[in-house]
Structure formats: C-alpha cells, structure tokens
Protein backbone atom coordinates (compact mmCIF):
# COMPACT_ATOMS: atom_id res chain seq x y z
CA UNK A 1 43.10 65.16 -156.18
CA UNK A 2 46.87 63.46 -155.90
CA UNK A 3 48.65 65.41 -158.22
CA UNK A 4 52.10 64.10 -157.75
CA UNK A 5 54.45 62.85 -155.85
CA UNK A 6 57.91 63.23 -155.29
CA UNK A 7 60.13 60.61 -154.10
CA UNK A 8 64.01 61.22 -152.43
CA UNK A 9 66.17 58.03 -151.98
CA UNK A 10 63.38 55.10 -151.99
CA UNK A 11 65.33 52.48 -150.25
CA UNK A 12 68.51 54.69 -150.51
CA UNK A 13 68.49 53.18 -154.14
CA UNK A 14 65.40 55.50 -156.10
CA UNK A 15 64.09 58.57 -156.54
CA UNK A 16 61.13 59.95 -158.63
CA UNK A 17 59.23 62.76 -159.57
CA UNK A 18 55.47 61.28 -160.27
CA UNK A 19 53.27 63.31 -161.81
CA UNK A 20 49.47 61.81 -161.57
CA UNK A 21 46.57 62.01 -164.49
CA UNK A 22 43.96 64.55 -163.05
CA UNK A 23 41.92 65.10 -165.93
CA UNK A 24 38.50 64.44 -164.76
CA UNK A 25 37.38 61.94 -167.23
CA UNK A 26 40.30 60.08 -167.58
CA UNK A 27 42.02 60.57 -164.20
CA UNK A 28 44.13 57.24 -164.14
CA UNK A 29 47.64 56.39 -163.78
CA UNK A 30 50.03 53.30 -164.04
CA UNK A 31 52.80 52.84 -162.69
CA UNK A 32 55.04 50.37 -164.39
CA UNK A 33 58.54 48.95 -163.99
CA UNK A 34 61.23 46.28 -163.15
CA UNK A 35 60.32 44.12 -159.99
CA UNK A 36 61.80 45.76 -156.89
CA UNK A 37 61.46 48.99 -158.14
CA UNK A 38 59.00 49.95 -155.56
CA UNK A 39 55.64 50.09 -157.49
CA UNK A 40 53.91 48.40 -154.40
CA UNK A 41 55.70 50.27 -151.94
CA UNK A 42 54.75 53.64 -153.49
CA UNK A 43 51.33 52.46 -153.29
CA UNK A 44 51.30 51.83 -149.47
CA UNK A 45 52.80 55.05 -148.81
CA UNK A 46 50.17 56.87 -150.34
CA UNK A 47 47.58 54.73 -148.55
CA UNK A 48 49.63 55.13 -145.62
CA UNK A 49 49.33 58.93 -145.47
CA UNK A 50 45.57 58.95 -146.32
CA UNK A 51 45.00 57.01 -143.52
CA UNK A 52 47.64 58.54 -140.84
CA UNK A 53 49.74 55.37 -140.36
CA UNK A 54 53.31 56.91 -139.65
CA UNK A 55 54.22 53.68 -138.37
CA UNK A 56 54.16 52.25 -142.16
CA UNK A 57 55.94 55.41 -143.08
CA UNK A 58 58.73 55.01 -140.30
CA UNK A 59 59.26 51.33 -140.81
CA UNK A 60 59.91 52.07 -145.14
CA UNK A 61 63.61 53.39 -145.60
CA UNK A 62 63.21 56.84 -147.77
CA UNK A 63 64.85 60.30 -147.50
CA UNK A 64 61.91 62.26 -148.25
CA UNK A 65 58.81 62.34 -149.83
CA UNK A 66 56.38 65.33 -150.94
CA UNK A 67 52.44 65.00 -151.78
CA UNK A 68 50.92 67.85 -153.67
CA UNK A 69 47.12 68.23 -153.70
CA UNK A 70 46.97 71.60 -155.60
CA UNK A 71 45.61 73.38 -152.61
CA UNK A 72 48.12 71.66 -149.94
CA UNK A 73 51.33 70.24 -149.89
CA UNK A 74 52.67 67.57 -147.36
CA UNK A 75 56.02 66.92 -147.31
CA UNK A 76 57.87 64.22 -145.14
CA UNK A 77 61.69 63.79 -143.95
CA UNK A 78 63.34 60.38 -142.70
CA UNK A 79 66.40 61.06 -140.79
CA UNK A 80 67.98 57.53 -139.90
CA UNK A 81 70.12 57.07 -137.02
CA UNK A 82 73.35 54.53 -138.07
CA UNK A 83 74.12 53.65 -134.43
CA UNK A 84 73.98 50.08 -134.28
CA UNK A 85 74.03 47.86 -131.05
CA UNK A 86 77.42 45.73 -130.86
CA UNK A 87 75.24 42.90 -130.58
CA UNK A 88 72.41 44.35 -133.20
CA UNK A 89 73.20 43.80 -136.99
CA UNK A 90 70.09 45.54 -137.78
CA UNK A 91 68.98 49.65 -136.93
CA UNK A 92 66.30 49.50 -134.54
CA UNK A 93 62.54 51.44 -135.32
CA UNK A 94 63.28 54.05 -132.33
CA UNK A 95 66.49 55.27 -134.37
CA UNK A 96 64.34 56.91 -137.11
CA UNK A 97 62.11 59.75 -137.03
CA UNK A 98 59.83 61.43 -139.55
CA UNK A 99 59.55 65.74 -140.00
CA UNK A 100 56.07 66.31 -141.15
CA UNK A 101 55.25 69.36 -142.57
CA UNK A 102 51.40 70.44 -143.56
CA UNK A 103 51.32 73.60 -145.41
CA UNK A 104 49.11 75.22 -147.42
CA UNK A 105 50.14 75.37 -151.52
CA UNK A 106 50.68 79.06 -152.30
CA UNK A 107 50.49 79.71 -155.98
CA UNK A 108 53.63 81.70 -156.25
CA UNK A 109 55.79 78.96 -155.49
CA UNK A 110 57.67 79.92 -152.24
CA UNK A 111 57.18 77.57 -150.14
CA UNK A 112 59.78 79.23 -147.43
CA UNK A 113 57.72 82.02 -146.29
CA UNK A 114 54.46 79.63 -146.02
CA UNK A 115 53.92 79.05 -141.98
CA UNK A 116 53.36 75.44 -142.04
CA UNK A 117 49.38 74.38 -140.46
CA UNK A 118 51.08 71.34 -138.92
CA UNK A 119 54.61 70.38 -138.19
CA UNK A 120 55.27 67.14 -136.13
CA UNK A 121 58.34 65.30 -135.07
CA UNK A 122 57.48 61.48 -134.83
CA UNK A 123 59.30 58.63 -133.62
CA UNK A 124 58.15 54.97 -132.88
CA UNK A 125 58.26 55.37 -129.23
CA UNK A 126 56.30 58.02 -128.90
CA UNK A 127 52.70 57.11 -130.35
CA UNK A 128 50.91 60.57 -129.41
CA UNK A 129 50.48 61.33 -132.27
CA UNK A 130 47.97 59.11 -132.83
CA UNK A 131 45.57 60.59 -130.76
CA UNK A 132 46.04 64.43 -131.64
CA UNK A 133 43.23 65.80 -134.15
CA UNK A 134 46.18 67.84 -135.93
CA UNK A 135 44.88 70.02 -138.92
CA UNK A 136 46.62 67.24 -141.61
CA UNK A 137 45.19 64.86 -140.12
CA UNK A 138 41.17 66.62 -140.41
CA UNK A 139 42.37 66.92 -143.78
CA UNK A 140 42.93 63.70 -144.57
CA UNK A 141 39.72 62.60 -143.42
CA UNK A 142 37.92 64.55 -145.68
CA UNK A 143 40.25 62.98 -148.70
CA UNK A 144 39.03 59.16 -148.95
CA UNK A 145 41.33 56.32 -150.31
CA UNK A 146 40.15 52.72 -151.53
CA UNK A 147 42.91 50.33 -151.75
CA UNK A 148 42.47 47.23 -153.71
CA UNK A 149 46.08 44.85 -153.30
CA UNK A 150 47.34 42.97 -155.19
CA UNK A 151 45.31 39.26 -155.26
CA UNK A 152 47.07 36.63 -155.12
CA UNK A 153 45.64 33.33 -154.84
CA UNK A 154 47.03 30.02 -154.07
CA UNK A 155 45.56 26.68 -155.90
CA UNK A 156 43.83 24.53 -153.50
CA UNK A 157 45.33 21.24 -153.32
CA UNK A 158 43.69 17.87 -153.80
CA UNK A 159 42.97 15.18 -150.93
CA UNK A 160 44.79 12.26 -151.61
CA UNK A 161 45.05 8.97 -149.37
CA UNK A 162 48.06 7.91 -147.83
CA UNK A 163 48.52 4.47 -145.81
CA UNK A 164 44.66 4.41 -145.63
CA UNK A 165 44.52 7.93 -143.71
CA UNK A 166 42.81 10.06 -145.74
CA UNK A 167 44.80 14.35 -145.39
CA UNK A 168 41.64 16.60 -146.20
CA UNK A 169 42.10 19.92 -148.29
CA UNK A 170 43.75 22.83 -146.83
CA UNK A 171 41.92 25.89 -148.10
CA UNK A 172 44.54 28.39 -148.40
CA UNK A 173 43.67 31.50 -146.27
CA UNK A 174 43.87 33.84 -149.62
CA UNK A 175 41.01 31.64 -151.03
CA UNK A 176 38.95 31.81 -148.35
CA UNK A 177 39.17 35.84 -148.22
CA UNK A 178 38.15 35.98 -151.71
CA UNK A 179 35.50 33.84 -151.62
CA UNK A 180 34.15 35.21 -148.72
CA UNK A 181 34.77 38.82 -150.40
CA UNK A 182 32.44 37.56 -153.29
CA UNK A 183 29.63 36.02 -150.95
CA UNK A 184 29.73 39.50 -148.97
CA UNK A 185 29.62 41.55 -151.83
CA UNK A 186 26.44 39.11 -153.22
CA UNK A 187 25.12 40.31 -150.13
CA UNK A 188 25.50 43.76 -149.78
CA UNK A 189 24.44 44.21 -153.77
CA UNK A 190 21.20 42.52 -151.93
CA UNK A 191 20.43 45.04 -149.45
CA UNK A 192 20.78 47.98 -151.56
CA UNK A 193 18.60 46.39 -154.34
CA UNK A 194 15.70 45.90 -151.71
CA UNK A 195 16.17 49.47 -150.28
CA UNK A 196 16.26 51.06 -153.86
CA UNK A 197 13.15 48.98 -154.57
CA UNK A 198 11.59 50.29 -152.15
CA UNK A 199 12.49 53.64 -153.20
CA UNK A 200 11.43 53.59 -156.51
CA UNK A 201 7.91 51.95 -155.41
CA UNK A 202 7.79 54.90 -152.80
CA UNK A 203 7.31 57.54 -155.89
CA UNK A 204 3.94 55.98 -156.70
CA UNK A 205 2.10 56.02 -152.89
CA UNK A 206 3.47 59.31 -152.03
CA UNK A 207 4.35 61.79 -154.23
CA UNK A 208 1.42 63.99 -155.91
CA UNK A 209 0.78 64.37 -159.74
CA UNK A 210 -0.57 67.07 -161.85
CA UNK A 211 -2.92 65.81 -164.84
CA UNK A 212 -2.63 67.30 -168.06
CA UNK A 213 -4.35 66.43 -171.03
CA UNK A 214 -2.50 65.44 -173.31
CA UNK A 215 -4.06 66.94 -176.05
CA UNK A 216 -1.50 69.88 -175.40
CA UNK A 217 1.61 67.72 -174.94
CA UNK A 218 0.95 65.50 -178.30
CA UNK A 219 1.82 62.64 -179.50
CA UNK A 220 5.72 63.49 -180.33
CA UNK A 221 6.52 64.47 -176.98
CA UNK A 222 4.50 61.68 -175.09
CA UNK A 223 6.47 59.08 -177.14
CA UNK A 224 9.94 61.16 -176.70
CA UNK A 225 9.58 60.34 -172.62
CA UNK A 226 8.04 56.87 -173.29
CA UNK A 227 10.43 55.40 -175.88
CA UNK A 228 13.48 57.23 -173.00
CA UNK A 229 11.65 54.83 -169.82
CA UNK A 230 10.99 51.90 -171.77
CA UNK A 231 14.76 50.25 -171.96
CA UNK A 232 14.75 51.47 -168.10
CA UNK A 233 11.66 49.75 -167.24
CA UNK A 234 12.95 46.61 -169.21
CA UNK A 235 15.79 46.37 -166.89
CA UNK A 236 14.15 47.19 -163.63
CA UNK A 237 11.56 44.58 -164.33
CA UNK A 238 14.35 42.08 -165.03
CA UNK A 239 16.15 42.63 -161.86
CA UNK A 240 12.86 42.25 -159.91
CA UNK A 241 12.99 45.94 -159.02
CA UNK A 242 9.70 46.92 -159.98
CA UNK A 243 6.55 44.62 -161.13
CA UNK A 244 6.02 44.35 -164.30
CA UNK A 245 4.45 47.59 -165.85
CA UNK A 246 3.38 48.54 -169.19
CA UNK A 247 3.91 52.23 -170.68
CA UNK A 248 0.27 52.57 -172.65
CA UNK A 249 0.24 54.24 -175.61
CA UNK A 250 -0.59 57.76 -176.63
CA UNK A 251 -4.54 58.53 -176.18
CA UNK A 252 -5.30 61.71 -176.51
CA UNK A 253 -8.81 61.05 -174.40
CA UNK A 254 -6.78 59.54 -171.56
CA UNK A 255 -5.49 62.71 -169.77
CA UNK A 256 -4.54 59.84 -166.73
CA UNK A 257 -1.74 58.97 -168.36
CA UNK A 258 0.76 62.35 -168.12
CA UNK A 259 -0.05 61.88 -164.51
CA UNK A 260 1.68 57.99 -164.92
CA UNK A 261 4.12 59.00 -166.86
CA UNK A 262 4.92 61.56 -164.24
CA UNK A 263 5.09 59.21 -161.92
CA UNK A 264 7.11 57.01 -163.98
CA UNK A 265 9.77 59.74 -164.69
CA UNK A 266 9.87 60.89 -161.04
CA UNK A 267 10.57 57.31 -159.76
CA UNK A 268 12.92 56.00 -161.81
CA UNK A 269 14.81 59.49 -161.42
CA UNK A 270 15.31 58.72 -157.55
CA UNK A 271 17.26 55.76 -158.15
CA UNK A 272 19.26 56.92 -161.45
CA UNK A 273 22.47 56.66 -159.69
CA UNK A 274 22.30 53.59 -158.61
CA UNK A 275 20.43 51.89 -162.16
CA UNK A 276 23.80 53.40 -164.18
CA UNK A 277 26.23 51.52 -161.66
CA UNK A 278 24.08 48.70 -161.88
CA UNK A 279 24.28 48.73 -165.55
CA UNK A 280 27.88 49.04 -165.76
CA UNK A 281 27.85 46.45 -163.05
CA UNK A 282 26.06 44.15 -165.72
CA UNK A 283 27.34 44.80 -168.65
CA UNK A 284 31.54 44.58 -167.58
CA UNK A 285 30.61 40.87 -166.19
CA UNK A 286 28.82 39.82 -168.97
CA UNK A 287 31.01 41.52 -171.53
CA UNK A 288 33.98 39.32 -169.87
CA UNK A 289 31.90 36.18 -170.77
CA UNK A 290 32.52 33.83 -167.26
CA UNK A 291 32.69 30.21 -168.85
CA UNK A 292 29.81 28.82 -169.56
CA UNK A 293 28.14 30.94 -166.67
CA UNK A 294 25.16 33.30 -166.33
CA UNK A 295 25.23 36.67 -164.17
CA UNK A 296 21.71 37.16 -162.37
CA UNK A 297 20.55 39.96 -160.30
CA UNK A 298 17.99 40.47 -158.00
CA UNK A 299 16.78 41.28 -154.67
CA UNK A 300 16.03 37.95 -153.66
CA UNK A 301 20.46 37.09 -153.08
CA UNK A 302 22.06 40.12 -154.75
CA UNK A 303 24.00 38.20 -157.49
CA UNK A 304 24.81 34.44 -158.58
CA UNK A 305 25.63 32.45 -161.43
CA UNK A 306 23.96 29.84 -162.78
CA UNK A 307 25.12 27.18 -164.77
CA UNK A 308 24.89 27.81 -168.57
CA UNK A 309 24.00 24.25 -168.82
CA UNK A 310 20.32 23.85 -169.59
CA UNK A 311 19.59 22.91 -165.79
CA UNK A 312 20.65 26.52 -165.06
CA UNK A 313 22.48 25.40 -161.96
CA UNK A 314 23.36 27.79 -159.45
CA UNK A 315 26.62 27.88 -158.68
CA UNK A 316 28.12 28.52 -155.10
CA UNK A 317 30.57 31.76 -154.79
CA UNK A 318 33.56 28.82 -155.45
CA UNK A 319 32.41 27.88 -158.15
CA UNK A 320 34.06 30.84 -160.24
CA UNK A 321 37.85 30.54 -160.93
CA UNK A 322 40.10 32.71 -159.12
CA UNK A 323 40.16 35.06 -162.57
CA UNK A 324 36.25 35.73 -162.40
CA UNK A 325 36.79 36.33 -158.19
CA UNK A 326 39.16 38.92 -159.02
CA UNK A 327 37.17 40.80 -162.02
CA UNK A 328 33.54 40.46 -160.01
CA UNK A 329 35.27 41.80 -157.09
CA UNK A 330 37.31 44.52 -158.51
CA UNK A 331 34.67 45.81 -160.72
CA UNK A 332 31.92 45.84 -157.68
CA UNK A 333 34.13 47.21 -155.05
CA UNK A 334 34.92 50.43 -157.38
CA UNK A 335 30.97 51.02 -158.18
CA UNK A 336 29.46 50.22 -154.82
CA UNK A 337 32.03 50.58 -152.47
CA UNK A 338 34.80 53.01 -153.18
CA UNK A 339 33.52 56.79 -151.76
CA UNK A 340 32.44 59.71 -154.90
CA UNK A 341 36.38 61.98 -154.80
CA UNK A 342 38.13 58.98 -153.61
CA UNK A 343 41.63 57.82 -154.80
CA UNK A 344 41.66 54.05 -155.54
CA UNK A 345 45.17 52.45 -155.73
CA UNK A 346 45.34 49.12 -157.16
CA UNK A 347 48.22 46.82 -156.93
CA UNK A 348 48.77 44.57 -160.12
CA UNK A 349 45.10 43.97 -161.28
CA UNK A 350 46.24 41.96 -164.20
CA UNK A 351 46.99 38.65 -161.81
CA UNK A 352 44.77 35.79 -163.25
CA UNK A 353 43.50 37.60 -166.17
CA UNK A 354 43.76 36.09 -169.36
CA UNK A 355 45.26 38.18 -172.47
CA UNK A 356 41.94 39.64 -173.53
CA UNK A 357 40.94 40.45 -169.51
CA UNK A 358 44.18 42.76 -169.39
CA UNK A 359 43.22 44.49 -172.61
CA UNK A 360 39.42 45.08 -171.15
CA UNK A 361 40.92 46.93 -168.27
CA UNK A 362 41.65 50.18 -169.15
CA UNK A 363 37.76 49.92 -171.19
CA UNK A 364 36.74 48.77 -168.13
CA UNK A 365 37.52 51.64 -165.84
CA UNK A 366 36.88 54.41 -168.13
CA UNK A 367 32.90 53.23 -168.43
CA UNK A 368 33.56 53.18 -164.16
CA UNK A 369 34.98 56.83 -163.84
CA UNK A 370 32.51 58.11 -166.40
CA UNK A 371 29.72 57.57 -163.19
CA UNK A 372 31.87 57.50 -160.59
CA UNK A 373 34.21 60.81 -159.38
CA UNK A 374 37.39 58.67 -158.09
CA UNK A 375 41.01 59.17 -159.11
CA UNK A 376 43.00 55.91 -159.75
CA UNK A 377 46.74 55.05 -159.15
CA UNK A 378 47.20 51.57 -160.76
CA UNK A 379 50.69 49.15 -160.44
CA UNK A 380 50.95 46.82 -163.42
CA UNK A 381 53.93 44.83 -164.62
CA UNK A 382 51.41 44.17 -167.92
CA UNK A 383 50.87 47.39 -170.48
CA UNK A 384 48.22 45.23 -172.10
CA UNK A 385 46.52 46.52 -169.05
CA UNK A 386 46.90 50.56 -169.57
CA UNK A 387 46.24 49.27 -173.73
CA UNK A 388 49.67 50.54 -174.22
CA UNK A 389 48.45 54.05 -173.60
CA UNK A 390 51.59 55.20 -172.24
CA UNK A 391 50.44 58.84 -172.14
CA UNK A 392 48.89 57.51 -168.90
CA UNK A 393 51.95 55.66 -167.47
CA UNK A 394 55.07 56.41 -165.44
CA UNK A 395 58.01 53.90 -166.12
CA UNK A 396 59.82 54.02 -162.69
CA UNK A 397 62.98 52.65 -164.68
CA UNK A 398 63.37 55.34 -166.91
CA UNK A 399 62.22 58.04 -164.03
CA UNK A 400 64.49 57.03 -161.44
CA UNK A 401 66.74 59.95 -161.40
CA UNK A 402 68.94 58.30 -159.10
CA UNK A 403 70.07 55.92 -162.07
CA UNK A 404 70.18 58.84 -164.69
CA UNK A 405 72.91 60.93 -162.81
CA UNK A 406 74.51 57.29 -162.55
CA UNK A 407 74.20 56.65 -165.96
CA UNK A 408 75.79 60.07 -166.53
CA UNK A 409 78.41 60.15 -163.87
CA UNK A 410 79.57 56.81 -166.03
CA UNK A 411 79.38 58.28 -169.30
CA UNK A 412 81.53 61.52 -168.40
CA UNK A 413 84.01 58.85 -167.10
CA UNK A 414 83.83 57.38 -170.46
C-alpha cells in the first residue's frame, strides 16, 4: 500500500507531507481543501506514477515528490530550466527534467547508503524511457491503480424552433460517456452472471458426493446448514442464477439428502465471491432509493430499471438522472472492476449527490472494502462525504507547510 506522500513546492506555491490510512479495514483517505490547492493534481500524480507517465509528471511544475510503499521508496526531482526564448513568454517542456530514484526502504532510515535499483534522468525529448523494462517500472505493474475522475456532467439542452428550422439536441460528449459507461457496465454485469451460472450449475453434473445417513448428523446440524443456504438460494433464484430449488426438510430415512445438501454447499461456495459483491451491489442501489425506480438483475441484460409505476416500464440507461449515473457507476466499477490490492483514487465523488447521497458515502465504501482488498485516496470539497470523520482526512490548507513558515515568518515580524 501508498503510505504517504511527500510533496516539495506544488506549483512553487505548496508543500505537504500526506500520510495515507492503511489500516486494512478502513484503508481510506480524503483529501480536502480550498479550490486550487491541488487536490486533483495530487491525484494524477499518483495515477501518473502507477502507470509510468513521466510526461504528466514533467508537464506539472513541482520541486520534488517522494512515494513510500513500506518496502520501497520512489522519490522524484524537477529541476526547471528559466531560459526563456526572446520571443517565448512561456518555458518550453524540453527545459525540465525529472531525477528518478527507485530504492529499496531500509528500516533503519538511511536512505544515503541504499544503492538505488533504478535511477533515470528524463527529459521530454528523449522518450526511451518508455520502452526500457526498468526494475520501478516491473514494480509498478505489479501495484494496480483504478482511477475514477471527477464526473461532471453537462445538462442537455432542449430543441427549440427558430424561423421554422427546427436546431436538434446536442448531447454533450460527458453525457454520452456516462451513459454509455452505464449501458457497458449493464453488460458486462451480464456476462459474468451467465458464466457464474454456469458455474454454480457445474457443481451438480460433475462433482461427486458422499451419502451419509443422516441419522448420525441429526436434525440440529441438518437445519444449521439449511437455515445458512436458504437466504442464499432466495437470492440466486431471484437473479435467475439457479432454477428454483427447494431445501427438503430433515428425514431421517432419506440418507439422499446430505448428498444434496453437499451439493448445495459445494456450489454455492464456488461462486461466494462473486454472490457478496453482488449483494452489496444490490443493496447500496436500492438503499439509495432511485426515484420511483426498480433495480433488477439477471442474466438475461445484466441490470435495468423499471418503472415503479404499475406498468413496470423499463427504462433505457438515460432514463436515470445524472446523480443515479454517477452512484450505479461508482459503486459497480469498485466491486467488479477495480483489481483485489488496488489503489482507487477518486476525484470529488460528491458531484450530483443530494445531501443524504454524500452522507451514504463513507457507509457506502466501508460495506465495499469489507469484500474487496483496495486502498482508496478520495478528493472531496464536501465532509458530509468522509461523515465528518476527520481522523480519515488531510486538510491541504492547514498542511501546507509552505504557508505555515509564511504564517510564521509574518508573525516574528509582528
């Protein structure tokens, strides 16, 4: 895991010492502050190491910048060349270079006598880099990162008629991508639920049984295991993963039944994984109560909503409002998507939530990172979204420590 960060002269303006939540079952930080602080741009300089962009990292003004992972340290140095053209206003790319440094963490603390695994000199106009398999970058490929930006969406505006010409709606491109992300995900939540069908069916044609009778087990322990299956069952029949099947009751004469139960146990156990995602899944969307719609699952489309109108309608993908886009997506992308160990960064997931939405969050992710072994890194402008758990939060205005030895350079003035 991230376990912090430290930031030298962000912008030439800020720098901070961010230390990250690790703690396995609550391993989620915000990071709040005053617009143009740089919550967005710390973000994308985390992505932009897990994924070996240098060209983000040279085109972002910074002195220096140091990840520690516990085991490994990476630590990065901006020089900045001043020349400027007499005709150029503006420093060009190819007058900044990066110093990377890859070194292992030694638990004593000296970092000087540590022989660095990878050292690299970069500069825009030499791209090489790119292509050599340097031991940072194998190590960042082992260390995946989810990034979910920030989601802003533009309102769609109406026709209207004009000197009898008629201008047709222009579907703003950010729509469009999040409709389309919704449709896709429908889709993809549809071929997994047909492959773990198929799965779970797979238990009863192949897999061998040993018959007891159950006169030894008894009726306590028989019911134990049956009363444990039945809520599972319940839900596996209702999103068409299974026919319907019935869990018979004890009979001591019917020594067929341990081998069912078996059976029963076995199959459902294959596809645990994916039932308690799916159940999360199920439960965050309907516990965030879409107006007057109805969350349905099955193989048949993945998900839709219908219409909570008597007709039961189903609704097309844009038929949710860009606040139920952003939750549907944001909740499925960090069960189904996002890698086990990865990081997930999220940029301001509070836009188009309503009050009680922003409050849900923080619920929200905790039932997600009780199944699922990610870190998160979360920007907000909202603490209604951390629940005002600021134990979890940095507050980059009161951790700049550029502004502190400003604020005390003033005062000994004073």
């Amino acid at each position: 895991m991230l376990q912090s960060l430290d930031i030298k002269g962000l912008f030439g303006l800020y720098s901070y010492n961010l230390k990250f939540q690790t703690c396995e079952k609550d391993a989620i930080t915000f990071i709040t502050g005053p617009n143009g602080y740089g919550k967005t741009t710390i973000l994308s300089l985390i992505h932009a190491l897990y994924t070996y962009d240098f060209d983000f990292l040279l085109a972002t003004h910074f002195d220096s910048l140091a990840f520690d992972f516990g085991d490994r340290r990476v630590e990065i140095f901006q020089k900045r060349d001043i020349k400027q053209e007499e005709e150029a206003d503006e420093i060009c790319s190819s007058d900044i270079t990066l110093q990377v440094i890859f070194r292992n963490n030694p638990n004593d603390g000296n970092m000087e006598e540590e022989k660095p695994l990878t050292l690299l000199d970069l500069n825009s106009a030499d791209s090489s880099w790119k292509e050599q398999d340097s031991p940072l970058k194998l190590y960042l490929r082992s260390l995946p990162c989810y990034y979910i930006k920030d989601q802003r969406l533009q309102h769609k505006t109406s026709s209207f008629e004009f000197n009898e010409e008629v201008v047709p709606i222009q579907r703003p491109k950010s729509i469009e991508k999040t409709v389309s992300a919704v449709c896709d995900n429908a889709s993809r939540l549809q071929q997994e639920l047909m492959k773990q069908r198929s799965r779970f069916s797979e238990v009863f044609l192949t897999q061998p049984v040993t018959i007891e009778n159950l006169m030894n087990g008894g009726k306590t322990a028989y019911n134990a295991r049956r009363n444990k299956l039945q809520p599972i069952l319940e839900d596996l029949i209702r999103w068409e993963l299974t026919e319907k099947r019935d869990l018979p009751e004890y009979d001591p004469q019917n020594g067929a039944l341990e081998g069912y139960l078996q059976l029963m146990e076995r199959a459902v156990d294959t596809i645990t994984p994916f039932i308690l995602r799916l159940k999360v899944f199920e439960r965050i969307i309907n516990r965030s109560q879409f107006s007057n719609k109805l969350l349905q699952i099955s193989p048949r489309f993945g998900y839709r909503f219908l219409a909570d109108d008597g007709d039961h309608t189903i609704l097309s993908c844009d038929g949710l409002s860009s606040g139920e886009q952003h939750i549907l997506i944001q909740t499925f992308e960090l069960l189904f998507r996002a890698e086990e160990k990865s990081l997930v960064l999220i940029d301001e997931p509070e836009l188009s939530f309503h009050m009680v939405w922003q409050m849900d969050f923080l619920r929200n992710m905790r039932e997600i990172m009780e199944i699922r072994n990610i870190q998160c890194i979360v920007g907000t402008h909202s603490p209604q979204v951390f629940d005002s758990k600021w134990d979890l939060s940095i507050d980059l205005f009161e951790s700049n420590s550029y502004r502190k030895k400003l604020e005390s350079t003033c005062h000994q003035e004073l």
